[in-house]
N, C-alpha and C. Protein backbone atom coordinates (compact mmCIF):
# COMPACT_ATOMS: atom_id res chain seq x y z
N UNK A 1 -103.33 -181.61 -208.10
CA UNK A 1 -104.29 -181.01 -207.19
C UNK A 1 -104.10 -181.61 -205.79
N UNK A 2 -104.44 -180.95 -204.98
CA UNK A 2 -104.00 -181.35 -203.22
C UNK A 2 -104.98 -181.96 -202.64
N UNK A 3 -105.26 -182.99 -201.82
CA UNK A 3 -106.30 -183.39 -201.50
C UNK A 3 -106.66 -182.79 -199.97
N UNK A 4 -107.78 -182.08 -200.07
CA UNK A 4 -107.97 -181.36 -199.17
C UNK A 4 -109.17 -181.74 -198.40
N UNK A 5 -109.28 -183.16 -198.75
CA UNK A 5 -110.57 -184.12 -197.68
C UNK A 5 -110.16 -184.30 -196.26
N UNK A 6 -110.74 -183.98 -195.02
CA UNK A 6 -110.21 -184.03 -193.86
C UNK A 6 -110.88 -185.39 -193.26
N UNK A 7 -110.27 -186.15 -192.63
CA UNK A 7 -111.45 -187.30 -192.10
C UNK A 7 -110.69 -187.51 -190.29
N UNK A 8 -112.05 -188.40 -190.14
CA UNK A 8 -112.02 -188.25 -188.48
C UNK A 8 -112.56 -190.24 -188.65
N UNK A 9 -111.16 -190.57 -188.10
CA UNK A 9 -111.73 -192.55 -188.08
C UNK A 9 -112.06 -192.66 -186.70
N UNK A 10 -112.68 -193.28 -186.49
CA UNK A 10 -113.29 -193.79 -184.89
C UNK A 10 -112.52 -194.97 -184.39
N UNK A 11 -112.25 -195.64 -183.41
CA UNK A 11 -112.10 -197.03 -182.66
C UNK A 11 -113.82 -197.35 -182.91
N UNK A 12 -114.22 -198.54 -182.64
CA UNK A 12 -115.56 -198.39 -182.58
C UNK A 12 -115.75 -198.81 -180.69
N UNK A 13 -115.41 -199.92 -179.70
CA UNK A 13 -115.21 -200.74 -178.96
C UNK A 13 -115.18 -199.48 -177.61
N UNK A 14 -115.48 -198.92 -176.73
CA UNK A 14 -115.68 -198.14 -175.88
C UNK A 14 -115.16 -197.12 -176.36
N UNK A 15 -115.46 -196.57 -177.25
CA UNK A 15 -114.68 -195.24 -178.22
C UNK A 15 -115.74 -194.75 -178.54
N UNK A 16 -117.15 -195.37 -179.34
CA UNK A 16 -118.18 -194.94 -179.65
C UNK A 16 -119.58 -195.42 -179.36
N UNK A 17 -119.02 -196.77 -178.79
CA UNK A 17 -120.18 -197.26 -177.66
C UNK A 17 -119.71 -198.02 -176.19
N UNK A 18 -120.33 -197.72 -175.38
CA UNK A 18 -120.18 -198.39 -174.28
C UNK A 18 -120.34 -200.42 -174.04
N UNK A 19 -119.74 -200.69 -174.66
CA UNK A 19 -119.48 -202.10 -174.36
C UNK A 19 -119.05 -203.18 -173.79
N UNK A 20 -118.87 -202.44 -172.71
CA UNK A 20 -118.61 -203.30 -171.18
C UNK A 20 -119.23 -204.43 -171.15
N UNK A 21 -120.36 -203.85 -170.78
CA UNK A 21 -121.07 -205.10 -170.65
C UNK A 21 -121.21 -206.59 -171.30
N UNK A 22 -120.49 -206.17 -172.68
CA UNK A 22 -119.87 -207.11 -173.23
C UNK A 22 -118.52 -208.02 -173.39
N UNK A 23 -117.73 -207.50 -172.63
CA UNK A 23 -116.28 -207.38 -172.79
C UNK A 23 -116.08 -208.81 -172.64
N UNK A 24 -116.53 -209.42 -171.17
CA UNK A 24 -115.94 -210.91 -171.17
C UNK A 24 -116.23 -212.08 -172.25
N UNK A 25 -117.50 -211.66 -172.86
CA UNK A 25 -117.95 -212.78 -173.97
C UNK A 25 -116.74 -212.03 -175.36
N UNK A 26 -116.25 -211.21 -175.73
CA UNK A 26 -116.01 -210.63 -176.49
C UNK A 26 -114.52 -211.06 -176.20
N UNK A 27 -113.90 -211.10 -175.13
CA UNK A 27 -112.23 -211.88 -174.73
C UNK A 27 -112.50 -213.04 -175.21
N UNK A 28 -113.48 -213.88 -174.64
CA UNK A 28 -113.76 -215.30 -175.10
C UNK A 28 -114.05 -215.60 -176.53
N UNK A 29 -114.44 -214.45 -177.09
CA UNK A 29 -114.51 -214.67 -178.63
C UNK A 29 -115.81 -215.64 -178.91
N UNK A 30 -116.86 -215.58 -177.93
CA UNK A 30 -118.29 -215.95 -178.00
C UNK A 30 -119.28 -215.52 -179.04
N UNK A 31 -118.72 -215.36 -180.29
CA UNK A 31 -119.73 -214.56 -180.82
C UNK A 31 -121.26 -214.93 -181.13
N UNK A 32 -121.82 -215.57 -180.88
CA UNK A 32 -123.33 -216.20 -180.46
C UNK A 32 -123.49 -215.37 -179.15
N UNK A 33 -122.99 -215.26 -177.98
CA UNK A 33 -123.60 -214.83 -177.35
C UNK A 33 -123.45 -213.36 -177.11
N UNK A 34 -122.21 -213.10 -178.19
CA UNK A 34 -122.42 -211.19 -178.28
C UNK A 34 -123.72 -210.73 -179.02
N UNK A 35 -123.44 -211.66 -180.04
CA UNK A 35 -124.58 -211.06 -181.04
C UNK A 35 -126.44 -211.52 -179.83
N UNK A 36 -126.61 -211.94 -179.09
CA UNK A 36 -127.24 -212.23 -178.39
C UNK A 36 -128.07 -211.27 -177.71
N UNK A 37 -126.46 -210.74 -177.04
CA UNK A 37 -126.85 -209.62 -176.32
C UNK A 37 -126.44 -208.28 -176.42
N UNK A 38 -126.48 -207.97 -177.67
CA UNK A 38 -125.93 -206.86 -178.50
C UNK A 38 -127.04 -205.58 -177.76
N UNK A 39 -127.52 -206.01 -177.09
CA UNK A 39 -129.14 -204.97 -177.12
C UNK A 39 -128.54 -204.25 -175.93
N UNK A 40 -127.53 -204.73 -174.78
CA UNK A 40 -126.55 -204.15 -173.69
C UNK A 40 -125.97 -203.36 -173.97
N UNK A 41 -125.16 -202.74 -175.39
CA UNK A 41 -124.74 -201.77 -175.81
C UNK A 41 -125.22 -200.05 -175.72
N UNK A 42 -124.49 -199.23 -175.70
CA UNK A 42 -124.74 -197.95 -175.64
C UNK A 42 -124.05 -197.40 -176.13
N UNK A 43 -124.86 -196.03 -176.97
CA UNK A 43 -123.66 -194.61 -177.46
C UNK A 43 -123.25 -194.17 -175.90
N UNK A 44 -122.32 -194.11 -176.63
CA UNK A 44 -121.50 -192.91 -175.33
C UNK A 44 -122.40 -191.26 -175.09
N UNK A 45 -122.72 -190.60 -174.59
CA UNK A 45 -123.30 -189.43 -174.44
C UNK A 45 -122.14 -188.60 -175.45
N UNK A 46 -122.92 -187.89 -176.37
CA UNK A 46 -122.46 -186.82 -176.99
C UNK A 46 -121.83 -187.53 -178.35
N UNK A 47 -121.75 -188.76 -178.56
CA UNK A 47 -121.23 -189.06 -179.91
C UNK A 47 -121.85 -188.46 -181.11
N UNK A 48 -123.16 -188.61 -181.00
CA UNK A 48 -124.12 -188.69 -182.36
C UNK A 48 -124.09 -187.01 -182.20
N UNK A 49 -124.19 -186.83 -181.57
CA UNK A 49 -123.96 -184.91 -181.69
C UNK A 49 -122.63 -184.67 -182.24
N UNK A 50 -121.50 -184.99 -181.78
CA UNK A 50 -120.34 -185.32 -182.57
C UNK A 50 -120.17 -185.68 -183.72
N UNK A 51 -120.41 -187.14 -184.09
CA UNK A 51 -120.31 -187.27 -185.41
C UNK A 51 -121.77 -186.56 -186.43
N UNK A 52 -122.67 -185.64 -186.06
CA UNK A 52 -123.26 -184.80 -186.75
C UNK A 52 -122.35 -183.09 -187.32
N UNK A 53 -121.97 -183.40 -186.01
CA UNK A 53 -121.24 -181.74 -185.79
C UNK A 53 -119.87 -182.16 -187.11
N UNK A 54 -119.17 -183.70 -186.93
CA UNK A 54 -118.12 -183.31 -187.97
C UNK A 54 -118.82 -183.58 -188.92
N UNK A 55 -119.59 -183.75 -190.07
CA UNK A 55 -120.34 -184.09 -191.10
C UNK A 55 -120.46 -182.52 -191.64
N UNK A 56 -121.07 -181.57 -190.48
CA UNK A 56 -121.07 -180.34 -190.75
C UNK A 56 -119.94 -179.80 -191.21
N UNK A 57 -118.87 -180.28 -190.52
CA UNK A 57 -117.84 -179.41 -190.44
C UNK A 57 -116.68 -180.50 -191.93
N UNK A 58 -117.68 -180.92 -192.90
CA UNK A 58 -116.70 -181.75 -194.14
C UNK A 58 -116.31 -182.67 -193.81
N UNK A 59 -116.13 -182.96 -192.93
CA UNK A 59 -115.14 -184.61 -192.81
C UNK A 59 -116.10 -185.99 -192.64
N UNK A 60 -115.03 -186.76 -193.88
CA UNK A 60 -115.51 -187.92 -193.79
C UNK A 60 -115.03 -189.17 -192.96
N UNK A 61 -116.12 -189.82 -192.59
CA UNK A 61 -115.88 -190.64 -191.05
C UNK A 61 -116.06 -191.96 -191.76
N UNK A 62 -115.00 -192.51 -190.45
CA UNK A 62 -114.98 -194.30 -191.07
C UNK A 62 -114.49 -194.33 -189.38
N UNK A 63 -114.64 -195.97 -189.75
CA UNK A 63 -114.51 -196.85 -187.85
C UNK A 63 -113.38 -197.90 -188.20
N UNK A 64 -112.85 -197.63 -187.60
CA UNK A 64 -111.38 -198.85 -187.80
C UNK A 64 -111.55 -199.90 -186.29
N UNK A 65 -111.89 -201.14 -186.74
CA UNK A 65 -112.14 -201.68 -185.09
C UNK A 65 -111.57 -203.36 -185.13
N UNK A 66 -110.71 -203.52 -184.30
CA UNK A 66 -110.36 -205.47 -184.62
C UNK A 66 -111.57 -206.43 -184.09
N UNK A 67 -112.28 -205.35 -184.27
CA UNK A 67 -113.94 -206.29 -183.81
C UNK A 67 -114.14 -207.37 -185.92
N UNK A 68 -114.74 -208.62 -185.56
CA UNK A 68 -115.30 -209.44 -187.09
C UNK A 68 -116.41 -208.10 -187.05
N UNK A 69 -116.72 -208.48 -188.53
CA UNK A 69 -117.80 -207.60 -189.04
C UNK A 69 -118.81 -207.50 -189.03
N UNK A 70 -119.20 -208.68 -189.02
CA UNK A 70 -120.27 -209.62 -188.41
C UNK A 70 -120.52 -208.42 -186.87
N UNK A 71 -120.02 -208.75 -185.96
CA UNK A 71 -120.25 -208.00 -184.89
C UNK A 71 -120.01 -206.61 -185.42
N UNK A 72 -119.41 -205.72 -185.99
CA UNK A 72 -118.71 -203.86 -185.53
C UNK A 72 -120.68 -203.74 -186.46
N UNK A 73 -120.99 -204.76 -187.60
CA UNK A 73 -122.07 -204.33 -187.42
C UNK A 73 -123.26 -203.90 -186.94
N UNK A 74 -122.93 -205.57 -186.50
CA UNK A 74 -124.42 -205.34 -185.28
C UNK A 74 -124.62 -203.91 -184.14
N UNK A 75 -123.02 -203.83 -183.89
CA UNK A 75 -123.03 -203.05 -183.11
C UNK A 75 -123.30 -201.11 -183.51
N UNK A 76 -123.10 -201.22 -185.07
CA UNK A 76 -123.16 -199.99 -185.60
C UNK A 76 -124.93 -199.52 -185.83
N UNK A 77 -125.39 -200.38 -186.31
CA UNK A 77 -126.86 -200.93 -186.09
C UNK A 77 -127.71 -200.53 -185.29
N UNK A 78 -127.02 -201.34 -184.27
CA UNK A 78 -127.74 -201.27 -182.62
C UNK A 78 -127.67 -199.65 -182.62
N UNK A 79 -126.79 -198.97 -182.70
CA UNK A 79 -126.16 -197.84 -182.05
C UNK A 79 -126.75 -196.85 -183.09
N UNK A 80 -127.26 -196.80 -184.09
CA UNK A 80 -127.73 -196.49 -185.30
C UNK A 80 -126.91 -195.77 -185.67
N UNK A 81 -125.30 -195.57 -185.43
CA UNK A 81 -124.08 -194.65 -186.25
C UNK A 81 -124.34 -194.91 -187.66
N UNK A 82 -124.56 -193.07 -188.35
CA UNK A 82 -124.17 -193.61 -189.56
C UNK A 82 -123.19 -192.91 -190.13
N UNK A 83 -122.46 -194.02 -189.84
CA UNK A 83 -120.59 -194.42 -190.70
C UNK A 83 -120.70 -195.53 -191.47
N UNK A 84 -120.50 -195.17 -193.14
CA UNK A 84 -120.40 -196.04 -193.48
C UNK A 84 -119.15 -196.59 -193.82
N UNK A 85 -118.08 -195.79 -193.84
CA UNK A 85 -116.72 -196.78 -194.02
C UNK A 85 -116.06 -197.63 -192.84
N UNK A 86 -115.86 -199.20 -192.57
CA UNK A 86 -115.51 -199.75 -191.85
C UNK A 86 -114.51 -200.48 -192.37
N UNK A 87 -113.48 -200.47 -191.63
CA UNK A 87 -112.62 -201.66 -191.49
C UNK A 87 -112.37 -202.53 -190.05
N UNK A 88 -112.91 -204.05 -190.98
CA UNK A 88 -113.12 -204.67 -189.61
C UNK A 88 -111.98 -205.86 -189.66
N UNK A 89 -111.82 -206.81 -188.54
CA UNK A 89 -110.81 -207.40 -188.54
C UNK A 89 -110.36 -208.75 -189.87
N UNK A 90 -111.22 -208.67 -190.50
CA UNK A 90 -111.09 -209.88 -191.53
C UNK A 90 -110.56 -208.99 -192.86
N UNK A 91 -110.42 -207.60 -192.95
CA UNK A 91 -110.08 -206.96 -193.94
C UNK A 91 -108.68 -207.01 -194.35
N UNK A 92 -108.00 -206.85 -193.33
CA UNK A 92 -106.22 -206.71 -193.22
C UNK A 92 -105.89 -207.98 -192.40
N UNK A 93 -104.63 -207.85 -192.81
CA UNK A 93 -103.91 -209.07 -192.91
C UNK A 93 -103.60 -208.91 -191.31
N UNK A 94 -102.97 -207.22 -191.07
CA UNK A 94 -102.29 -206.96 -189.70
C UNK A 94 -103.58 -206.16 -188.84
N UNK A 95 -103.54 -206.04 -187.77
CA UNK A 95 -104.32 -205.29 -187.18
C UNK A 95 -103.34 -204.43 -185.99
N UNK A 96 -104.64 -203.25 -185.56
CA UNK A 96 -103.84 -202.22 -184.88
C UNK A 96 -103.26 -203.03 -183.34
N UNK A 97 -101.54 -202.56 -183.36
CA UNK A 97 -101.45 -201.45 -183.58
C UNK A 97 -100.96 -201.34 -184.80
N UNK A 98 -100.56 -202.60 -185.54
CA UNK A 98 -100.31 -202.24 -187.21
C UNK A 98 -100.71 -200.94 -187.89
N UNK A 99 -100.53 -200.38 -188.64
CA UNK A 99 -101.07 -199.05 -189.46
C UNK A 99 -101.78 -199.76 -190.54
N UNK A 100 -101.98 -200.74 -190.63
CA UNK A 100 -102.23 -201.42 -191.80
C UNK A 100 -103.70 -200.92 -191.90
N UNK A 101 -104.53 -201.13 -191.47
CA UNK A 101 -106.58 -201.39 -191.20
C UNK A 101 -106.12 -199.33 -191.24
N UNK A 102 -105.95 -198.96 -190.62
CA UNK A 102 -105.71 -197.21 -191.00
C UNK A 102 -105.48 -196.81 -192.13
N UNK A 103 -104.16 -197.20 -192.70
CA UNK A 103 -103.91 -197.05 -194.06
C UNK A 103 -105.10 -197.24 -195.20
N UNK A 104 -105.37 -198.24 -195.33
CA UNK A 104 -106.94 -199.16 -195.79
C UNK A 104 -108.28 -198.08 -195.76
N UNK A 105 -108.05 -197.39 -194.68
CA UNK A 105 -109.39 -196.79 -194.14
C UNK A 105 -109.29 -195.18 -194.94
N UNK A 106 -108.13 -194.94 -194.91
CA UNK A 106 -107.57 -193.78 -195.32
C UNK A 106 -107.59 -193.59 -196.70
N UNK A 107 -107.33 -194.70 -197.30
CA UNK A 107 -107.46 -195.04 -198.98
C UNK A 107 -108.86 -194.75 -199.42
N UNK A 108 -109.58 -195.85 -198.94
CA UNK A 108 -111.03 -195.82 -198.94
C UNK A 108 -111.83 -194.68 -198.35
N UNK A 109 -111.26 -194.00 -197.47
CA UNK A 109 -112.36 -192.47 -197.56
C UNK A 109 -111.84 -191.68 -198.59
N UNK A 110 -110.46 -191.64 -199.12
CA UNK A 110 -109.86 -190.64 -200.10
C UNK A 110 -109.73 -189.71 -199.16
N UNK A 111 -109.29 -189.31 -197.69
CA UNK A 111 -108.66 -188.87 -197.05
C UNK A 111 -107.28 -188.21 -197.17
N UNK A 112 -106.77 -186.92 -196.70
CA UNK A 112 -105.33 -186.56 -196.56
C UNK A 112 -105.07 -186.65 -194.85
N UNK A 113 -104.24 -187.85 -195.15
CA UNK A 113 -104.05 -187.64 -193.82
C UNK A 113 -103.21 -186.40 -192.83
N UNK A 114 -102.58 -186.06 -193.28
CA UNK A 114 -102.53 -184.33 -192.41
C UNK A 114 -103.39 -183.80 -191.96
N UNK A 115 -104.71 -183.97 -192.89
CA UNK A 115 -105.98 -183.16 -192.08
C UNK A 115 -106.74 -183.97 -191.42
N UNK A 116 -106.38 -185.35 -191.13
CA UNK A 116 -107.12 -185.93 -190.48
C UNK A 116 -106.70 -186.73 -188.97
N UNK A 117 -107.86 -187.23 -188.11
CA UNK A 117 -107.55 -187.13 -187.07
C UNK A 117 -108.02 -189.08 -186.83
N UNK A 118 -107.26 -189.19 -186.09
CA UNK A 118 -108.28 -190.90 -185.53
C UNK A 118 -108.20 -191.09 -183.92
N UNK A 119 -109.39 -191.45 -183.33
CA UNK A 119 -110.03 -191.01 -181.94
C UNK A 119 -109.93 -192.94 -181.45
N UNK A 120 -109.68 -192.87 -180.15
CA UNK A 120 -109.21 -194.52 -179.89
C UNK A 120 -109.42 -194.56 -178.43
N UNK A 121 -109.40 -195.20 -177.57
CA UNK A 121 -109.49 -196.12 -176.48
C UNK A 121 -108.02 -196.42 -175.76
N UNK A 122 -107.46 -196.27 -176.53
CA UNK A 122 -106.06 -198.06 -176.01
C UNK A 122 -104.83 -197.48 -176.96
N UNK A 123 -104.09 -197.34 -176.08
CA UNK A 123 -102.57 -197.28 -176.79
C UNK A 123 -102.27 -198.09 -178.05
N UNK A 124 -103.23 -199.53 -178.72
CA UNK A 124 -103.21 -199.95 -179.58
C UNK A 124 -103.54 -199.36 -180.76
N UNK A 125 -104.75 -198.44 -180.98
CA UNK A 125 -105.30 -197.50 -181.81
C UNK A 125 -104.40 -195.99 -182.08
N UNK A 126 -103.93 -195.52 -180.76
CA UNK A 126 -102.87 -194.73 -180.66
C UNK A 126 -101.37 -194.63 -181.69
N UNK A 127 -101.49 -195.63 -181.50
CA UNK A 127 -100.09 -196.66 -182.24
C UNK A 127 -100.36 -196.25 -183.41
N UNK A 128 -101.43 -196.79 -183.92
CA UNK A 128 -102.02 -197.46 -184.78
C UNK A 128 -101.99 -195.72 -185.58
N UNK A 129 -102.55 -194.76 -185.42
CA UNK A 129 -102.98 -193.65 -185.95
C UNK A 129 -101.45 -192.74 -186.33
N UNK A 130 -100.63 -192.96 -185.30
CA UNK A 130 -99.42 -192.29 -185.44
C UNK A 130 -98.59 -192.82 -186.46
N UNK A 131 -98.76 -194.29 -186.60
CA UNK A 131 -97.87 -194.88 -187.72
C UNK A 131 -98.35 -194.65 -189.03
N UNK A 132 -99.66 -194.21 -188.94
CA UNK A 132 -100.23 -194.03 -190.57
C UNK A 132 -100.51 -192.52 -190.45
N UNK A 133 -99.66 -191.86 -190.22
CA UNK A 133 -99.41 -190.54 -190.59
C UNK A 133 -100.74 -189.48 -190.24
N UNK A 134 -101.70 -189.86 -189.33
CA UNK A 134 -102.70 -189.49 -188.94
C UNK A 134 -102.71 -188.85 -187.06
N UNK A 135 -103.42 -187.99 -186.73
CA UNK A 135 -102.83 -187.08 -185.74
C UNK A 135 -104.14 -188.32 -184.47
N UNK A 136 -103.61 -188.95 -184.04
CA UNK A 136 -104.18 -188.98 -182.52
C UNK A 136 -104.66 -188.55 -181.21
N UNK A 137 -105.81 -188.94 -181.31
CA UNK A 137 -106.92 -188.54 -180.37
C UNK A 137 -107.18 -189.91 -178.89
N UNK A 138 -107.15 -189.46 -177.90
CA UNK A 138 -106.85 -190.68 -176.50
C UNK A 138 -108.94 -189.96 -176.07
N UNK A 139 -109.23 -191.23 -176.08
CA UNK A 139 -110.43 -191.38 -175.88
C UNK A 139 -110.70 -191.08 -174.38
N UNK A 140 -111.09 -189.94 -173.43
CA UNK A 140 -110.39 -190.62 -171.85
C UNK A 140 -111.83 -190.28 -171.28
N UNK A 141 -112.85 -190.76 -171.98
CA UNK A 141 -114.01 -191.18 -171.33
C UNK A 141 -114.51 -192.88 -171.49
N UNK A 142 -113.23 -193.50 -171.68
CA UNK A 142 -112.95 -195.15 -171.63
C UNK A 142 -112.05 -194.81 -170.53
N UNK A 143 -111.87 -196.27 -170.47
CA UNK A 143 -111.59 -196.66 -168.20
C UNK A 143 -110.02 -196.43 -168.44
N UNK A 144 -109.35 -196.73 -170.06
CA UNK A 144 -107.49 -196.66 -169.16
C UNK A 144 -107.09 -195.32 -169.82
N UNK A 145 -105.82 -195.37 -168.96
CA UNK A 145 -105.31 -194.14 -168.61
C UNK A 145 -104.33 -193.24 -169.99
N UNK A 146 -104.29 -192.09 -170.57
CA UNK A 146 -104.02 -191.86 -171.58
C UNK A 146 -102.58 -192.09 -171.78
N UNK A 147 -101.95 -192.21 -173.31
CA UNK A 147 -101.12 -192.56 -173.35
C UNK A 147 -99.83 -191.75 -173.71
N UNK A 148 -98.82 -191.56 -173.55
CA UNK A 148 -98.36 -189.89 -173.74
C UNK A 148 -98.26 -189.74 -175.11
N UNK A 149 -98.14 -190.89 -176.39
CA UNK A 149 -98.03 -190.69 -177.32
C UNK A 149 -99.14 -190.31 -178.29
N UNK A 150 -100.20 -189.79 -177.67
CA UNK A 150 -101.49 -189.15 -177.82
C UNK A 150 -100.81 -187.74 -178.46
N UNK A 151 -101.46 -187.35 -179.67
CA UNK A 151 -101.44 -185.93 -180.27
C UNK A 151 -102.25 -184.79 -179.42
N UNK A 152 -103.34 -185.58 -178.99
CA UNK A 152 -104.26 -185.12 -178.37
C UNK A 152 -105.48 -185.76 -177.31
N UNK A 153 -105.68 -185.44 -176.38
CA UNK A 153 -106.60 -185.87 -175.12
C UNK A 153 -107.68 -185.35 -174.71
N UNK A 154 -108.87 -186.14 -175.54
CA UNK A 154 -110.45 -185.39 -175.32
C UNK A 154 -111.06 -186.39 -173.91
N UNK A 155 -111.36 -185.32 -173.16
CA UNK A 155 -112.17 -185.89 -172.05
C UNK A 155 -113.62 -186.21 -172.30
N UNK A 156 -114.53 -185.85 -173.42
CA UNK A 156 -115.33 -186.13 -173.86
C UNK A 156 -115.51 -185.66 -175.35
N UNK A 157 -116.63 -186.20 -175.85
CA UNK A 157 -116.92 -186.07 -177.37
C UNK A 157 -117.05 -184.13 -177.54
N UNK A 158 -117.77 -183.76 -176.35
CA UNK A 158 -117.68 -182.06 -176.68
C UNK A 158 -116.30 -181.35 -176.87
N UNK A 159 -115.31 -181.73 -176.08
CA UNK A 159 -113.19 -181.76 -176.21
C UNK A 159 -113.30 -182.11 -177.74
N UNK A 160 -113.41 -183.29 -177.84
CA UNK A 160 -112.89 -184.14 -179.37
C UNK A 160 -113.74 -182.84 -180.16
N UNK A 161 -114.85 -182.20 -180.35
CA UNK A 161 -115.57 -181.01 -181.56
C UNK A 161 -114.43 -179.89 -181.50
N UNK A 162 -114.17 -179.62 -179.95
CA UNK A 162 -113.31 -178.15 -180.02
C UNK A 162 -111.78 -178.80 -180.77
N UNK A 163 -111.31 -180.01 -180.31
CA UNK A 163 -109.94 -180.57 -181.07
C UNK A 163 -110.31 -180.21 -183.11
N UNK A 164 -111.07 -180.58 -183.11
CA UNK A 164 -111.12 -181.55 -184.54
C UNK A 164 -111.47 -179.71 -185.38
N UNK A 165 -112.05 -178.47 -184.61
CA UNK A 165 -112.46 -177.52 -185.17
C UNK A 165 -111.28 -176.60 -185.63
């Protein structure tokens, strides 16, 4: 039988919330004072309409992020996403742009990856989606610039519904 589950993985890290405001404690690897000020966080406009709209549309969603877990929670939480499949950085051995934390994610939704898509930030996630046989999405309502090895380039979460339809 063919597996005909379509899934859509997220970046979590300015992909599905705005976390700037966190960024320098988060280089420093402060995690006391992320989890601190976790309350600085934001959805991006149009996510939660997004990840409603693919739920509608069958696909199952997971967040692939080299954020500890400890934090992609807090931050999933804060943000009240509900995704429950995560792979966070203590899961895999390699992280993106490894395919490894993808692969993992892909297993665990019971996903085909042909029909599925993974949405990212950073040429690292990019990487990351193309090597595990999954079609790439360039996030380009985060600050850098897209990468050509992008399958695809949503200027916002309303782009990423018409891509993914």
């Amino acid at each position: 039988m063919i597996n005909k589950r379509k899934g859509l993985i997220f970046d979590l890290d300015q992909t599905l919330v705005d976390s700037s405001a966190l960024e320098i404690l988060r280089k420093d690897r402060d995690w006391y004072q992320v989890k601190k000020n976790v309350h600085k966080i934001k959805v991006f406009e149009g996510i939660t309409e997004l990840i409603e709209y693919a739920k509608l549309k069958d696909y199952v969603l997971g967040i692939v992020t080299n954020l500890p877990s400890m934090i992609c929670d807090l931050y999933i939480e804060k943000a009240a996403l509900d995704i429950k499949i995560r792979i966070c950085y203590h899961d895999t051995r390699y992280h993106k742009p490894n395919p490894e934390p993808v692969l993992l994610a892909i297993e665990r939704m019971g996903i085909n990856q042909e029909l599925s898509y993974g949405v990212g930030n950073d040429i690292s996630d990019i990487l990351a989606y193309n090597s595990a046989g999954i079609k790439s999405i360039f996030a380009k309502w985060s600050s850098f610039p897209a990468p050509e090895e992008s399958s695809h380039i949503a200027n916002n979460p309303l782009d990423l519904k018409n891509i993914i339809e």
